[in-house]
C-alpha atoms as a PDB file:
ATOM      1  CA  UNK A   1     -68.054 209.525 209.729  1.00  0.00           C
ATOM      2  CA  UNK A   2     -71.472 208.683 210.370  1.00  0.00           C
ATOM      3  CA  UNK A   3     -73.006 205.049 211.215  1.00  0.00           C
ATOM      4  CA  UNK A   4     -75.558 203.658 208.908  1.00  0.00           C
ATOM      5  CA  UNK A   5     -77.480 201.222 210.907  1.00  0.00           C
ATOM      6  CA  UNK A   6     -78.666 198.999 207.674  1.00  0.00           C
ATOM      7  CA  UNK A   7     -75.178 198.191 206.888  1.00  0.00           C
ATOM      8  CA  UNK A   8     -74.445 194.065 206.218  1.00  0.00           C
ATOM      9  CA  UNK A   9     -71.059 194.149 208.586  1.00  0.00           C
ATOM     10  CA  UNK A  10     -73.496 195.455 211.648  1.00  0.00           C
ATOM     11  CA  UNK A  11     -76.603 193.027 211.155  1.00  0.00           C
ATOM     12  CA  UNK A  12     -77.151 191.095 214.201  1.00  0.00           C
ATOM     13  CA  UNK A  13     -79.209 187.447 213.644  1.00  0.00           C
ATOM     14  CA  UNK A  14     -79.005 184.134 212.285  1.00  0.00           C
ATOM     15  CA  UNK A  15     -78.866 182.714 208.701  1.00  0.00           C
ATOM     16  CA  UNK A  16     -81.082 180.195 207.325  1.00  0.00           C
ATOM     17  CA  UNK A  17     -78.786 177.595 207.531  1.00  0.00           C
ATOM     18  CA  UNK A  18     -77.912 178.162 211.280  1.00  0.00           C
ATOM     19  CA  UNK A  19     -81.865 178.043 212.032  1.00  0.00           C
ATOM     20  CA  UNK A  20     -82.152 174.426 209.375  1.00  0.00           C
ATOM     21  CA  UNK A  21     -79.510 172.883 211.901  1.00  0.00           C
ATOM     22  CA  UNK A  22     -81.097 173.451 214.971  1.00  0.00           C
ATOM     23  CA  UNK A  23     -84.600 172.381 213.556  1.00  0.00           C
ATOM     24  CA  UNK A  24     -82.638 169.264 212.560  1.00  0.00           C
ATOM     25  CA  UNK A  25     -81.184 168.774 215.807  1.00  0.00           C
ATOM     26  CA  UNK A  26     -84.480 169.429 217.161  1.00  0.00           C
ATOM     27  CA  UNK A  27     -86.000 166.376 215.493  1.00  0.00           C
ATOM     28  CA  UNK A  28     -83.390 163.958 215.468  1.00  0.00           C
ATOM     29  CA  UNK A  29     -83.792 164.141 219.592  1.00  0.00           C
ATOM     30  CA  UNK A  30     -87.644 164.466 219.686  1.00  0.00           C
ATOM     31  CA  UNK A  31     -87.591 161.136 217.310  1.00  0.00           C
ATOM     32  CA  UNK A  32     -85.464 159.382 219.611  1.00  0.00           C
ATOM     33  CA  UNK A  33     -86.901 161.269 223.157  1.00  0.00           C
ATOM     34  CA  UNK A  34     -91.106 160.028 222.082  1.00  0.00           C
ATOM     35  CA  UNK A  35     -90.509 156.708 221.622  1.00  0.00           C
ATOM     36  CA  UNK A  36     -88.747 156.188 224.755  1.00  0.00           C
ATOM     37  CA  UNK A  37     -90.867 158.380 226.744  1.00  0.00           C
ATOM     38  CA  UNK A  38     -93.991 155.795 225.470  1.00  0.00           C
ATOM     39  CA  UNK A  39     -91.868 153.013 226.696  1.00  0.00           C
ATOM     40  CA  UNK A  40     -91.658 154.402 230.518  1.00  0.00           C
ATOM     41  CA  UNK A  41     -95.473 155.051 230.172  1.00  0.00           C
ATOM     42  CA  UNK A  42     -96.419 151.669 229.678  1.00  0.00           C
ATOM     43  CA  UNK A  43     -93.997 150.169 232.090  1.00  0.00           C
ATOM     44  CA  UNK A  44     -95.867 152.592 234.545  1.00  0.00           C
ATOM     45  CA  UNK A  45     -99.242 151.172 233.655  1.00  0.00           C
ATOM     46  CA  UNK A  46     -98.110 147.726 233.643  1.00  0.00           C
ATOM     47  CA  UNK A  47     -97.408 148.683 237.154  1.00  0.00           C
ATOM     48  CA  UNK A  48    -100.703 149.469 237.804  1.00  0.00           C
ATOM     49  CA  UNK A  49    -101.745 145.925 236.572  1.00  0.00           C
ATOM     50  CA  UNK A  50     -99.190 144.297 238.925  1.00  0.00           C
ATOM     51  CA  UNK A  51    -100.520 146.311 241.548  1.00  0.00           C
ATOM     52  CA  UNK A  52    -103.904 145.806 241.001  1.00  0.00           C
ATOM     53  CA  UNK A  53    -103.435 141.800 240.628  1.00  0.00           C
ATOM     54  CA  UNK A  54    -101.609 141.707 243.912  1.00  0.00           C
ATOM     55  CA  UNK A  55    -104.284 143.409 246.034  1.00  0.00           C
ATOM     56  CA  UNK A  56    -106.820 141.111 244.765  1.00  0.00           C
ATOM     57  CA  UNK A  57    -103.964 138.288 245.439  1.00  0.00           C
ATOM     58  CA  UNK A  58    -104.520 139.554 248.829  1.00  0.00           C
ATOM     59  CA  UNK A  59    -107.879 139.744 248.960  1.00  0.00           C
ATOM     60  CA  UNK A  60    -108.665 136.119 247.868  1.00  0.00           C
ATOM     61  CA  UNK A  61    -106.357 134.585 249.967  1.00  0.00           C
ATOM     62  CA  UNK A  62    -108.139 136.591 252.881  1.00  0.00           C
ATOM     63  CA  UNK A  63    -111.393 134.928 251.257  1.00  0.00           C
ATOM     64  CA  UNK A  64    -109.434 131.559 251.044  1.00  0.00           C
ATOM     65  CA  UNK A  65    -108.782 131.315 254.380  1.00  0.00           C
ATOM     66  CA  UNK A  66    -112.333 132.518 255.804  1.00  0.00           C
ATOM     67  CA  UNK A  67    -114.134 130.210 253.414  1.00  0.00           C
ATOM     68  CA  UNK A  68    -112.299 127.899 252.211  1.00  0.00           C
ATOM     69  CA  UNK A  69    -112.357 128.713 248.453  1.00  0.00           C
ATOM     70  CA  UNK A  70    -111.427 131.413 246.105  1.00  0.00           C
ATOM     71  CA  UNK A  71    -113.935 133.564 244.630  1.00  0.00           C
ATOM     72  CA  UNK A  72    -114.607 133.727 240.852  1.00  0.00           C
ATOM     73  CA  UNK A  73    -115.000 137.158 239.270  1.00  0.00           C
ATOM     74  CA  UNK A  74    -115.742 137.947 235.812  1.00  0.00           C
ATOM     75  CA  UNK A  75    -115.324 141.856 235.861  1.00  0.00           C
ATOM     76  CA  UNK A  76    -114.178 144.737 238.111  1.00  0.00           C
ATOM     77  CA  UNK A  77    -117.593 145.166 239.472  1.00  0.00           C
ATOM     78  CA  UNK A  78    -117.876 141.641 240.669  1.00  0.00           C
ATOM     79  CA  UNK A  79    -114.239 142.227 242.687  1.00  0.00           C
ATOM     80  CA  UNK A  80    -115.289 145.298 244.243  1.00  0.00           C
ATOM     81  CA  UNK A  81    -118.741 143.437 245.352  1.00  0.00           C
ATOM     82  CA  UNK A  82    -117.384 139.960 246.425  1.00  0.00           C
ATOM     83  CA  UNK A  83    -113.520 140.821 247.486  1.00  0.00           C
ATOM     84  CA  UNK A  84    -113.595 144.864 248.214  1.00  0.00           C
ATOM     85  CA  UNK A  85    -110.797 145.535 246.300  1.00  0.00           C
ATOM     86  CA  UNK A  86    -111.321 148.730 243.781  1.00  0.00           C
ATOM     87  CA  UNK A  87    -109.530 148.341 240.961  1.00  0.00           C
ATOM     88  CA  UNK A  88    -109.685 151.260 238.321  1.00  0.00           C
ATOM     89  CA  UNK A  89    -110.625 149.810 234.481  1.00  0.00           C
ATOM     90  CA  UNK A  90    -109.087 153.037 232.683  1.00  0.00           C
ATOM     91  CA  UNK A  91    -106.267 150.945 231.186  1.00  0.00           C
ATOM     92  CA  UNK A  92    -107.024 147.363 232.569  1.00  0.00           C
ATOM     93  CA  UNK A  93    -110.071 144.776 232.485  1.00  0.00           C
ATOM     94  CA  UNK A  94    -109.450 142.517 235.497  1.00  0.00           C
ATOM     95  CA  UNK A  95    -110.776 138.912 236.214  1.00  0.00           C
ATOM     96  CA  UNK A  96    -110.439 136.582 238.960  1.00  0.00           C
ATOM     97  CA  UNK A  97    -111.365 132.665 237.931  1.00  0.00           C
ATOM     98  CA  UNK A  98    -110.786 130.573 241.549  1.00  0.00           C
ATOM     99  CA  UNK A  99    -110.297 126.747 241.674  1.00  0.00           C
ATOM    100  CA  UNK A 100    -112.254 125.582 245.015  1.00  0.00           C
ATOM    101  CA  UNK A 101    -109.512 126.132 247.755  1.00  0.00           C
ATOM    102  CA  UNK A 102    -107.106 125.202 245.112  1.00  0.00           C
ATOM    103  CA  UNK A 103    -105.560 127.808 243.168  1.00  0.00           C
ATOM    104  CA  UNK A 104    -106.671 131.538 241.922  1.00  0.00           C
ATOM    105  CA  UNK A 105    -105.825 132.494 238.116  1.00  0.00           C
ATOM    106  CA  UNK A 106    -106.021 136.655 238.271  1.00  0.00           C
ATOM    107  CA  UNK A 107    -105.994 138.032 234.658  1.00  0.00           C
ATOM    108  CA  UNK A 108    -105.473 141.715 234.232  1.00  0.00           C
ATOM    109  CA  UNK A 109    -105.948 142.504 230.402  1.00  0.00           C
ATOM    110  CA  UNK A 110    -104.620 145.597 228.258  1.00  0.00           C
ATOM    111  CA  UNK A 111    -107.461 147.801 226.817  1.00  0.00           C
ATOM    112  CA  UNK A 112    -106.920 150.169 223.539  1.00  0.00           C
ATOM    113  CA  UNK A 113    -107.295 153.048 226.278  1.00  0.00           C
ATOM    114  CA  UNK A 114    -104.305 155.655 226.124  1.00  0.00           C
ATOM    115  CA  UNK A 115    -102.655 153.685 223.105  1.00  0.00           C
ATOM    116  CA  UNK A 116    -102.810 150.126 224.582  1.00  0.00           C
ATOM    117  CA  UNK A 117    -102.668 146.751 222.478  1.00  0.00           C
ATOM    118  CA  UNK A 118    -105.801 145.677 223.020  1.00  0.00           C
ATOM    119  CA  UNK A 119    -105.942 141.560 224.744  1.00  0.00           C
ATOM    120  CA  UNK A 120    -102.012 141.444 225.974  1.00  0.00           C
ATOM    121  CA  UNK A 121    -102.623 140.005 229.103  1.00  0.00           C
ATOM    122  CA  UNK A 122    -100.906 139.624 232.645  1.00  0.00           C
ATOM    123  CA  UNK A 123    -101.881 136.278 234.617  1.00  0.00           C
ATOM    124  CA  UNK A 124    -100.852 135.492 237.781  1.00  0.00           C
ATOM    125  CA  UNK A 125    -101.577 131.681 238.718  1.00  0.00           C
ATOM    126  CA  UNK A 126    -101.389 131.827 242.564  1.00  0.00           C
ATOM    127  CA  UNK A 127    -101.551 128.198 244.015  1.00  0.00           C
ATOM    128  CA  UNK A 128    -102.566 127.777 247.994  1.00  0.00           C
ATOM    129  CA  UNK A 129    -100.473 124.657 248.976  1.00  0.00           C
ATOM    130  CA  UNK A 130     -97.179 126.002 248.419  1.00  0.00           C
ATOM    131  CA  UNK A 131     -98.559 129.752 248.504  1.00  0.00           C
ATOM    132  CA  UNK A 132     -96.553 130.489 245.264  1.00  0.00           C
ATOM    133  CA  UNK A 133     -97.194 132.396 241.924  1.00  0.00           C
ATOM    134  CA  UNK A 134     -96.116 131.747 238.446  1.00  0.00           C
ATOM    135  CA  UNK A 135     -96.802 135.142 236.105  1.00  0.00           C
ATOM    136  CA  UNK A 136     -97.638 134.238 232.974  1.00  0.00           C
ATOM    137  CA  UNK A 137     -99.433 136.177 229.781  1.00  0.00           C
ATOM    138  CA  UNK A 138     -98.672 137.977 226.363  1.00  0.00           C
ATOM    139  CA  UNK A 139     -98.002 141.313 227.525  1.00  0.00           C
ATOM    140  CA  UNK A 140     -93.983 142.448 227.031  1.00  0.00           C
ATOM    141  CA  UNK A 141     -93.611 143.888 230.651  1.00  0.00           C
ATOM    142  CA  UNK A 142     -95.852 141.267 232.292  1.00  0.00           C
ATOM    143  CA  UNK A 143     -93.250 139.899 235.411  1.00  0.00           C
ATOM    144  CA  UNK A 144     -91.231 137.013 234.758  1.00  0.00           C
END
């Protein structure tokens, strides 16, 4: 007898409702994957704020104990000029606001730049006498 290649009992493939499962499978884990996956991003660029704040920490201290005070900076152009500390603006606004030879508020604040809440903030109060820091500010991952 001869073969027929068309036949239903030889058909090789899968049905509709094999195919609807996987598409549903599909979504259920990309709806639960995104979200989280945005979560590890923004830890990662409150990183970069951390970062950032620290090394102009450093760099006012260094001023502090050359001069005597803390420098005030409104912008990231005014730190690179007065402390030497480049600090990139992509996802940040940074501001230094020094106290004499006091204390040094540093306030690194969230732009709308790659899906940020705009004006959550990360402040680091950093005092000279005890040579302590108390974070402070409205963003979620800010330090404690």
């Amino acid at each position: 007898m001869k073969r027929i290649w068309g036949c239903l009992s030889c058909s090789k493939g899968f049905t509709l409702i094999e195919l609807i499962i996987v598409v549903i499978i599909v979504g259920v884990l990309a709806a639960i994957a995104i979200p989280q996956y945005a979560g590890f991003v923004e830890r990662a660029r409150t990183t970069e704020a951390v970062g950032a704040i620290g090394a102009i920490k450093v760099a006012e201290e260094a001023r502090r104990i050359e001069t005597g005070s803390y420098l005030s900076c409104a912008d990231a152009a005014a730190i690179t000029a007065g402390l030497g500390v480049t600090v990139d603006v992509t996802n940040w606004t940074y501001a230094a606001a020094g106290t004499a030879g006091t204390s040094v508020v540093i306030t690194a604040t969230r732009t709308a730049a790659n899906g940020g809440t705009v004006g959550q903030t990360i402040v680091l109060t950093w005092t000279a006498a005890t040579q302590t820091g108390v974070w402070s500010g409205t963003h979620p991952n800010r330090p404690k």
